[in-house]
PDB file of N, CA and C in Angstrom:
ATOM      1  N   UNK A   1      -1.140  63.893 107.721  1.00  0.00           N
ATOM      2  CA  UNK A   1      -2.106  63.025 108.359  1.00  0.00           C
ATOM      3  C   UNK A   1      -2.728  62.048 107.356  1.00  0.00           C
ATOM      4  N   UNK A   2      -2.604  62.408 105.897  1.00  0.00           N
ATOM      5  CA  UNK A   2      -2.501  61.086 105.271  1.00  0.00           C
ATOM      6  C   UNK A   2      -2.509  59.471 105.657  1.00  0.00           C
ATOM      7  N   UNK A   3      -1.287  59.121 106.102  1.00  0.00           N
ATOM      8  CA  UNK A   3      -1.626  57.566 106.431  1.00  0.00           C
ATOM      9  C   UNK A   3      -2.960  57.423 107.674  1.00  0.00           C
ATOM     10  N   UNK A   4      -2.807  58.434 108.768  1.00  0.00           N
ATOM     11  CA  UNK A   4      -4.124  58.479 109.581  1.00  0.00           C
ATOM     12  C   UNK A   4      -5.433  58.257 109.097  1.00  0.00           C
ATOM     13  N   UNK A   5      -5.609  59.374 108.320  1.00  0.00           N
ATOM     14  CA  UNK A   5      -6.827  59.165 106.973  1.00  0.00           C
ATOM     15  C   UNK A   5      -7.172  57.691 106.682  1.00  0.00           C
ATOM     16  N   UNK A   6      -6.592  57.556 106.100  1.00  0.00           N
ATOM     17  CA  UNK A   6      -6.352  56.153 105.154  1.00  0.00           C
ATOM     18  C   UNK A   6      -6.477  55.398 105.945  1.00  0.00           C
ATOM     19  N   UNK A   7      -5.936  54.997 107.356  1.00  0.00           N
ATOM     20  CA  UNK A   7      -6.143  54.122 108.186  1.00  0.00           C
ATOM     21  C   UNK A   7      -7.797  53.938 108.422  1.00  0.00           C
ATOM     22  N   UNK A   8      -8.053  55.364 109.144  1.00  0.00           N
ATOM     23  CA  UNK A   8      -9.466  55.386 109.651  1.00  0.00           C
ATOM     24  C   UNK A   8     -10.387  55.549 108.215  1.00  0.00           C
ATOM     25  N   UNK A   9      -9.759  55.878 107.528  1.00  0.00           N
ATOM     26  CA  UNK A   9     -10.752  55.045 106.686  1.00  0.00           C
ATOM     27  C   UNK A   9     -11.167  54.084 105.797  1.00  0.00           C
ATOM     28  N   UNK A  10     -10.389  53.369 106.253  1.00  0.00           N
ATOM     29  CA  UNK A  10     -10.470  51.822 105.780  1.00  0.00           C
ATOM     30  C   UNK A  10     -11.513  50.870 107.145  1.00  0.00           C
ATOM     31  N   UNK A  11     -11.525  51.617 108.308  1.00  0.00           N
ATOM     32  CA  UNK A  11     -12.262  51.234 109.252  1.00  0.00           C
ATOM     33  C   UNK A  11     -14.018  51.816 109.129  1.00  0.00           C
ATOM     34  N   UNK A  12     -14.092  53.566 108.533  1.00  0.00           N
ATOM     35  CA  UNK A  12     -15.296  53.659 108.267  1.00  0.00           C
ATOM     36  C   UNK A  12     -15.982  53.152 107.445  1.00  0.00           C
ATOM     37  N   UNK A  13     -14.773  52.390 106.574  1.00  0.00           N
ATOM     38  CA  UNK A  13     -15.825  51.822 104.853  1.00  0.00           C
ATOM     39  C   UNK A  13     -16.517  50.828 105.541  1.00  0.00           C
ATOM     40  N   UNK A  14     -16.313  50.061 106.790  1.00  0.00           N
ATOM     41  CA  UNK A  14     -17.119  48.968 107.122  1.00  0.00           C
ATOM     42  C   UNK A  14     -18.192  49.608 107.549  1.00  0.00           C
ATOM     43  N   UNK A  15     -18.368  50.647 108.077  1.00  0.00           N
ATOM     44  CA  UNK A  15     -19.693  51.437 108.190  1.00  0.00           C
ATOM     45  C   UNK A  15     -20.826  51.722 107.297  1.00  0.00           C
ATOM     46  N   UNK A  16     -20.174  52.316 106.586  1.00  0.00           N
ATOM     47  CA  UNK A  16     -21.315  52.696 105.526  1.00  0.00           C
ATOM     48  C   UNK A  16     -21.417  51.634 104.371  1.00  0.00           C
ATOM     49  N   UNK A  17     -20.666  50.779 104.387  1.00  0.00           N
ATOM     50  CA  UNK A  17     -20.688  49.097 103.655  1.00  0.00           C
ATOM     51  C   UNK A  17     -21.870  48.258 104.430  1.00  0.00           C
ATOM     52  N   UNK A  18     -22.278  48.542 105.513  1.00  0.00           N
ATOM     53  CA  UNK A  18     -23.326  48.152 106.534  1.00  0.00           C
ATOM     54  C   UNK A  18     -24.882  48.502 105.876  1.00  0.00           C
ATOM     55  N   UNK A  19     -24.689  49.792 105.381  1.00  0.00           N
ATOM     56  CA  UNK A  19     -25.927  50.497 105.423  1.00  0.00           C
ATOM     57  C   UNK A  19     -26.829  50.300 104.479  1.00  0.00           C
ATOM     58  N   UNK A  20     -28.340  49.788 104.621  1.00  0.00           N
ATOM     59  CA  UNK A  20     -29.126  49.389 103.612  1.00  0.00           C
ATOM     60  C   UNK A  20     -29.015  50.657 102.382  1.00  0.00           C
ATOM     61  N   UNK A  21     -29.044  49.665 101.160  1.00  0.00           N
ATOM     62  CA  UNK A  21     -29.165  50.652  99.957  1.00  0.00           C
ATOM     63  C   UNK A  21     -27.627  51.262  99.455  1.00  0.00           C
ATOM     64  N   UNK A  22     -26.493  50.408 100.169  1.00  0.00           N
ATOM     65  CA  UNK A  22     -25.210  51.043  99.645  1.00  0.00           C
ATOM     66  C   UNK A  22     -24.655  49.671  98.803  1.00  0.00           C
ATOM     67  N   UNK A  23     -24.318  50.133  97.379  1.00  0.00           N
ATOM     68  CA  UNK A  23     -23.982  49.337  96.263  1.00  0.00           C
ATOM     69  C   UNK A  23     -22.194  48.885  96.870  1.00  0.00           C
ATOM     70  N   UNK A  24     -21.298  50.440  96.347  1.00  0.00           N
ATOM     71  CA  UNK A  24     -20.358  50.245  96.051  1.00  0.00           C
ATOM     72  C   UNK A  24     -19.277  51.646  96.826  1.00  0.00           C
ATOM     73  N   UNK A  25     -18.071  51.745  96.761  1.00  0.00           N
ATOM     74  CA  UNK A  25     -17.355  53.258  96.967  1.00  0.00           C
ATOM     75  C   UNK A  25     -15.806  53.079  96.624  1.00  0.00           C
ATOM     76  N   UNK A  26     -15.527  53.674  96.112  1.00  0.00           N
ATOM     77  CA  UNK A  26     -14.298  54.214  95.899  1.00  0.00           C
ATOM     78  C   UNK A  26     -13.572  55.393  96.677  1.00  0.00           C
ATOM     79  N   UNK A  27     -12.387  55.081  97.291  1.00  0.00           N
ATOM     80  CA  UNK A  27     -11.801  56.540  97.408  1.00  0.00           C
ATOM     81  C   UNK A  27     -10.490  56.852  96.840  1.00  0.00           C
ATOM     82  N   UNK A  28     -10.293  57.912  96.161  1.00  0.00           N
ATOM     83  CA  UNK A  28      -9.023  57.644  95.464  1.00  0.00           C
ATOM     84  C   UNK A  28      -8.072  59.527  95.778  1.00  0.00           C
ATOM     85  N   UNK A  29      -7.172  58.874  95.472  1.00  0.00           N
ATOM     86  CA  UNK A  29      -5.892  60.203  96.112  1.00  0.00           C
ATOM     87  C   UNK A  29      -5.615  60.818  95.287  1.00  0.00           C
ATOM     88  N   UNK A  30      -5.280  62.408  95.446  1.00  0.00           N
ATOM     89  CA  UNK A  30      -5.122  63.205  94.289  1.00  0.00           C
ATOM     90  C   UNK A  30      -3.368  62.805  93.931  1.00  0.00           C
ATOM     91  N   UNK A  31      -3.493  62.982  93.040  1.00  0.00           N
ATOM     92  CA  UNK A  31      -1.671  62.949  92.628  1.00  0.00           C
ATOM     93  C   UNK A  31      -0.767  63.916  92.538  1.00  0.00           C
ATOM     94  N   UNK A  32      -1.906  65.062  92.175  1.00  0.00           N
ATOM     95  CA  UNK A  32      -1.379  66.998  91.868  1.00  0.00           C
ATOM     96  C   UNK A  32      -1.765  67.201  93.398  1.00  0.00           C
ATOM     97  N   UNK A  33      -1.751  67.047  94.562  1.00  0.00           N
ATOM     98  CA  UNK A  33      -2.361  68.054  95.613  1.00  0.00           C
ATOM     99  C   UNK A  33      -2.064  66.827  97.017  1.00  0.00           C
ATOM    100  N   UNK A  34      -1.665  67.144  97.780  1.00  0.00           N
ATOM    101  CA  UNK A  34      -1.332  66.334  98.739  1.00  0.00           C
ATOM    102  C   UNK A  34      -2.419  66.732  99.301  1.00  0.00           C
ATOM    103  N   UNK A  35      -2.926  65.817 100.294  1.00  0.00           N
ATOM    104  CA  UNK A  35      -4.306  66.005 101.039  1.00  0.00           C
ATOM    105  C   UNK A  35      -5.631  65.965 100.684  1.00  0.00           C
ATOM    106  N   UNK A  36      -5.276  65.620  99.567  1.00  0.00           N
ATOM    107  CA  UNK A  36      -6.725  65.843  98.563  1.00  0.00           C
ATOM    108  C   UNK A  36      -6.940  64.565  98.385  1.00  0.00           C
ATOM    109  N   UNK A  37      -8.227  63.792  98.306  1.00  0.00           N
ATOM    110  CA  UNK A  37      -9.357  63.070  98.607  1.00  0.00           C
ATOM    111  C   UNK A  37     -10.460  62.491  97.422  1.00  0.00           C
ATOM    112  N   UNK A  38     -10.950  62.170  96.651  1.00  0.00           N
ATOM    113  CA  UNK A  38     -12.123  62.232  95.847  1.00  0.00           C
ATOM    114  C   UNK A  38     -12.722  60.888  96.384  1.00  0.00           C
ATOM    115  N   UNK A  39     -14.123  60.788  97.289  1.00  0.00           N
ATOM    116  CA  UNK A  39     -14.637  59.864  97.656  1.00  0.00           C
ATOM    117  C   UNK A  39     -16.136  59.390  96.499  1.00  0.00           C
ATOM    118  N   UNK A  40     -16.457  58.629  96.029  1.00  0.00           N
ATOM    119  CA  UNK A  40     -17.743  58.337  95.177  1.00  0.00           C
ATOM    120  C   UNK A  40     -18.018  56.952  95.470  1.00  0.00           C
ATOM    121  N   UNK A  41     -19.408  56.959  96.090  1.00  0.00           N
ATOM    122  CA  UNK A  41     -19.993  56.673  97.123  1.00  0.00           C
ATOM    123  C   UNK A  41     -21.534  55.892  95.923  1.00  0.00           C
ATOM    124  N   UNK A  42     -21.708  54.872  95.731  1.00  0.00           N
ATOM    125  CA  UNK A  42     -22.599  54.319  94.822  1.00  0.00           C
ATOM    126  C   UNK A  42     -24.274  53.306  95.739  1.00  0.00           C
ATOM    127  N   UNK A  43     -25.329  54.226  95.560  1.00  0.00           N
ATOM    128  CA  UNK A  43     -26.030  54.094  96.255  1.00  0.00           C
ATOM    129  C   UNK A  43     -27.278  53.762  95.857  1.00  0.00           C
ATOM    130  N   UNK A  44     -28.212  52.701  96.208  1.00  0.00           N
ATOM    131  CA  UNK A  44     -29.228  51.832  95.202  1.00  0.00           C
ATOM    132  C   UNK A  44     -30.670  53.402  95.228  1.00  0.00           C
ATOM    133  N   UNK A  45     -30.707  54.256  95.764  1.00  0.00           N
ATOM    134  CA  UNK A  45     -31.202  55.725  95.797  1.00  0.00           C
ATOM    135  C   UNK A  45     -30.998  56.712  96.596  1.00  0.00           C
ATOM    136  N   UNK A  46     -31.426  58.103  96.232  1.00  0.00           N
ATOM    137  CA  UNK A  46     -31.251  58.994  96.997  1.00  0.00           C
ATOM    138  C   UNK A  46     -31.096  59.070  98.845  1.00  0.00           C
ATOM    139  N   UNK A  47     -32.317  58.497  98.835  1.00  0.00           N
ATOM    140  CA  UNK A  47     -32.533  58.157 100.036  1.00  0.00           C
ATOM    141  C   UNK A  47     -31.347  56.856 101.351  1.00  0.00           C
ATOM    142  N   UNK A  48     -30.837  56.195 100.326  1.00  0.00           N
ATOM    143  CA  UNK A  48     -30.381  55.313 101.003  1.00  0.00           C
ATOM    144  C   UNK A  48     -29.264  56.077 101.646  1.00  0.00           C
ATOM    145  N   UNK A  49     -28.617  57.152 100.745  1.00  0.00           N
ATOM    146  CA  UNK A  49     -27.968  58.018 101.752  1.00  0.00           C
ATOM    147  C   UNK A  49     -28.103  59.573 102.252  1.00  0.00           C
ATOM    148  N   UNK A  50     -29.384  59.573 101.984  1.00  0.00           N
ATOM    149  CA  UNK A  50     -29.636  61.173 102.904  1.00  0.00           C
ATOM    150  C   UNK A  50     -30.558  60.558 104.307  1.00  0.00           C
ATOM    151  N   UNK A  51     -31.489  58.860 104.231  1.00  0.00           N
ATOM    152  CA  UNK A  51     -31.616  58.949 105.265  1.00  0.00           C
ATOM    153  C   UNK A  51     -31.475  57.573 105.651  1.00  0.00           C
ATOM    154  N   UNK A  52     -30.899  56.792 105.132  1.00  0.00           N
ATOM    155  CA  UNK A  52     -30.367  55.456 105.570  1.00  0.00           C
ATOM    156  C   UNK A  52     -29.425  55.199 106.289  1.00  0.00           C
ATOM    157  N   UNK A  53     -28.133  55.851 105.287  1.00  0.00           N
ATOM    158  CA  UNK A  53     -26.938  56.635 105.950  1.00  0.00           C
ATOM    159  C   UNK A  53     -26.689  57.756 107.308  1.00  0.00           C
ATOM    160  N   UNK A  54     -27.126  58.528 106.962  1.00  0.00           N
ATOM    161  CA  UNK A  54     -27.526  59.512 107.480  1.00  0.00           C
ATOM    162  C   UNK A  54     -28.168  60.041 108.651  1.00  0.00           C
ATOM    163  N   UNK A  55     -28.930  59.023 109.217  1.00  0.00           N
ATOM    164  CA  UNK A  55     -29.562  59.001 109.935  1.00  0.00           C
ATOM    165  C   UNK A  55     -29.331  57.890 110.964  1.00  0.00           C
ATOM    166  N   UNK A  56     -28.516  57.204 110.616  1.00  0.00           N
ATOM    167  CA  UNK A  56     -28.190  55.455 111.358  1.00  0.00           C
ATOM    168  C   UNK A  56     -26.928  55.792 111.986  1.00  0.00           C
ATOM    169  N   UNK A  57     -26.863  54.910 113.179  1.00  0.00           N
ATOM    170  CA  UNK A  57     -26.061  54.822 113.999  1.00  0.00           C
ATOM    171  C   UNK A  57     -24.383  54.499 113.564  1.00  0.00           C
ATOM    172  N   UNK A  58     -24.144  53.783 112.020  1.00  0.00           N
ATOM    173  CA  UNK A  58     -23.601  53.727 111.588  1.00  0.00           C
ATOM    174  C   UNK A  58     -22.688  55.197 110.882  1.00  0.00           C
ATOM    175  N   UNK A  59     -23.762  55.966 110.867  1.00  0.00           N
ATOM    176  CA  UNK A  59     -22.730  57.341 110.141  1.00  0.00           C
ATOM    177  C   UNK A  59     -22.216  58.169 111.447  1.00  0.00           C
ATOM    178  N   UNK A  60     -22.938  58.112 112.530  1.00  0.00           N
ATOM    179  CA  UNK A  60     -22.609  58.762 113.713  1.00  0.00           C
ATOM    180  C   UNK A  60     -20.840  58.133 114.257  1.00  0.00           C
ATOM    181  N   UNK A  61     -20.748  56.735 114.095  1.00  0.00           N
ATOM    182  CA  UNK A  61     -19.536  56.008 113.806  1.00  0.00           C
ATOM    183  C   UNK A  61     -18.692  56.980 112.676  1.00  0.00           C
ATOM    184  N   UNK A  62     -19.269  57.157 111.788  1.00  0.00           N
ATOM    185  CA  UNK A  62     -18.315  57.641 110.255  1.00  0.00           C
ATOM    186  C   UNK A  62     -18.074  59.140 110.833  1.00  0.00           C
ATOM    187  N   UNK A  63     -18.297  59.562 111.206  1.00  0.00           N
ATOM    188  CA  UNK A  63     -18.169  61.055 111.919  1.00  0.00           C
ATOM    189  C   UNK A  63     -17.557  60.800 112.923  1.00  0.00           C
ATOM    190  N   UNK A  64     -17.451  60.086 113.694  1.00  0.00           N
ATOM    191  CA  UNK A  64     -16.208  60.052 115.079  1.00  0.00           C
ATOM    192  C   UNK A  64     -14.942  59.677 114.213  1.00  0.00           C
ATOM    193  N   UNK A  65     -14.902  59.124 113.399  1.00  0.00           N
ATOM    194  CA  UNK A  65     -13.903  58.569 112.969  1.00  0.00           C
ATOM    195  C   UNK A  65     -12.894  59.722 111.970  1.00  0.00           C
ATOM    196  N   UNK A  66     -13.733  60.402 110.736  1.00  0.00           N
ATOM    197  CA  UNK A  66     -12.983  60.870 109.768  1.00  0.00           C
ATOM    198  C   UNK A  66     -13.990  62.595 110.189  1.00  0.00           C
ATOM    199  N   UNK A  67     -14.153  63.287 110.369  1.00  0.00           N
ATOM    200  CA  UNK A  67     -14.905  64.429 110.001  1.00  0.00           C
ATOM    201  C   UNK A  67     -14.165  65.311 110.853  1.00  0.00           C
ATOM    202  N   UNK A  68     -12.972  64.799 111.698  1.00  0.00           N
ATOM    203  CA  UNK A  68     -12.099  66.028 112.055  1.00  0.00           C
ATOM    204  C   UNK A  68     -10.917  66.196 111.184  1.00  0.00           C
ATOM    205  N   UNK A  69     -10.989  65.190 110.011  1.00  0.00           N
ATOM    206  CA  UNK A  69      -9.901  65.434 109.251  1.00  0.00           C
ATOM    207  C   UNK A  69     -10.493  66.517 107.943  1.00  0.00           C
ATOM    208  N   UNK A  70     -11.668  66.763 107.970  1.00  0.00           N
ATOM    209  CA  UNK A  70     -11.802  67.807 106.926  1.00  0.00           C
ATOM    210  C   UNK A  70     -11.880  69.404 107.352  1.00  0.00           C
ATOM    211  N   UNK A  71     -11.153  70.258 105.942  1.00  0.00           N
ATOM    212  CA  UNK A  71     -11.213  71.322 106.766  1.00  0.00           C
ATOM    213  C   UNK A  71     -10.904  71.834 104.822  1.00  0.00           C
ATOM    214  N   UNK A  72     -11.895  72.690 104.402  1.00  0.00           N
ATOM    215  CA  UNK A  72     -13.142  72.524 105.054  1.00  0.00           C
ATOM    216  C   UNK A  72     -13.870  70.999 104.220  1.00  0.00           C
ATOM    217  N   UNK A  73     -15.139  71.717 104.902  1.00  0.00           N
ATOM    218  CA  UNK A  73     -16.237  70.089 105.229  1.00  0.00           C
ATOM    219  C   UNK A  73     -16.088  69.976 103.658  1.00  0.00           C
ATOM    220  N   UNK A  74     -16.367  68.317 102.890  1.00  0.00           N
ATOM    221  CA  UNK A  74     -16.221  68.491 101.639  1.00  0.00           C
ATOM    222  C   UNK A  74     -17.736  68.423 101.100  1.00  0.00           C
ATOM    223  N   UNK A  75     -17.373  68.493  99.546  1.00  0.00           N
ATOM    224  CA  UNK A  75     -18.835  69.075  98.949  1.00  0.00           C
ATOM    225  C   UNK A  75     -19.588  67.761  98.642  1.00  0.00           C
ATOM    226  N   UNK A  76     -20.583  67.507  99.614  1.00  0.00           N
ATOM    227  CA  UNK A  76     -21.579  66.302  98.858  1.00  0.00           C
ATOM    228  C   UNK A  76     -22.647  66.464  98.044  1.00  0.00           C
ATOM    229  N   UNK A  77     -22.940  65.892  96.844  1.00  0.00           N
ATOM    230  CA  UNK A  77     -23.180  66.089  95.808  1.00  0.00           C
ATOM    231  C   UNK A  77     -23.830  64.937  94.866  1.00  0.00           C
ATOM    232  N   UNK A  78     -24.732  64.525  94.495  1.00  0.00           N
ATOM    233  CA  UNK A  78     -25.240  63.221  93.989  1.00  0.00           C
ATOM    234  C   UNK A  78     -25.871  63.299  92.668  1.00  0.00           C
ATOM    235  N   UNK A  79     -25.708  61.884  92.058  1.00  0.00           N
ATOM    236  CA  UNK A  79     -25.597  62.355  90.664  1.00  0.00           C
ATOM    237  C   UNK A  79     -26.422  61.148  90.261  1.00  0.00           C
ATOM    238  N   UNK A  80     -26.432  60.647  88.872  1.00  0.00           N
ATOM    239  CA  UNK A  80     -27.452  59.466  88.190  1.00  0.00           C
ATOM    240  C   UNK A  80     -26.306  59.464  86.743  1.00  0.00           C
ATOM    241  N   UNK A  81     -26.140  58.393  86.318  1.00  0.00           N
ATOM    242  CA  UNK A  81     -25.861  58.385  85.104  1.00  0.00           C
ATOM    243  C   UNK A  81     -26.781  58.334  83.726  1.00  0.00           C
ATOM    244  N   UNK A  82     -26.293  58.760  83.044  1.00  0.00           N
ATOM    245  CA  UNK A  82     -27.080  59.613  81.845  1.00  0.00           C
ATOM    246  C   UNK A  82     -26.640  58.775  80.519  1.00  0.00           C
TER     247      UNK A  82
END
């Protein structure tokens, strides 16, 4: 389901590309592991995606779209550079 993926999500990046407080994102493909994913998601603060994102009509979109392709759900996780 790869190319599926990839399809729909090239359609959710316009989603969360919408959402106040979102810089930048990358998603990139594992090379060792078929099915495998690493999404990093660059965000002007915390908030812009626990409740900007998160909370907007726009992620409810990002969830119809990609969140039956995970199994399991993946680990979100936020960070700051140092």
């Amino acid at each position: 389901m790869e190319a599926s993926f990839e399809r729909d999500f090239a359609v959710a990046a316009k989603y969360i590309g919408a959402t106040e407080g979102y810089i930048a994102h990358r998603l990139m493909k594992c090379l060792e592991e078929a099915n495998k994913y690493l999404l990093v998601v660059e965000w002007k603060s915390l908030e812009a995606h626990t409740i900007n994102f998160r909370t907007s009509p726009q992620y409810q979109e990002w969830k119809k779209l990609l969140h039956h392709y995970y199994d399991p759900f993946p680990v979100v996780e936020h960070y700051v550079d140092v």
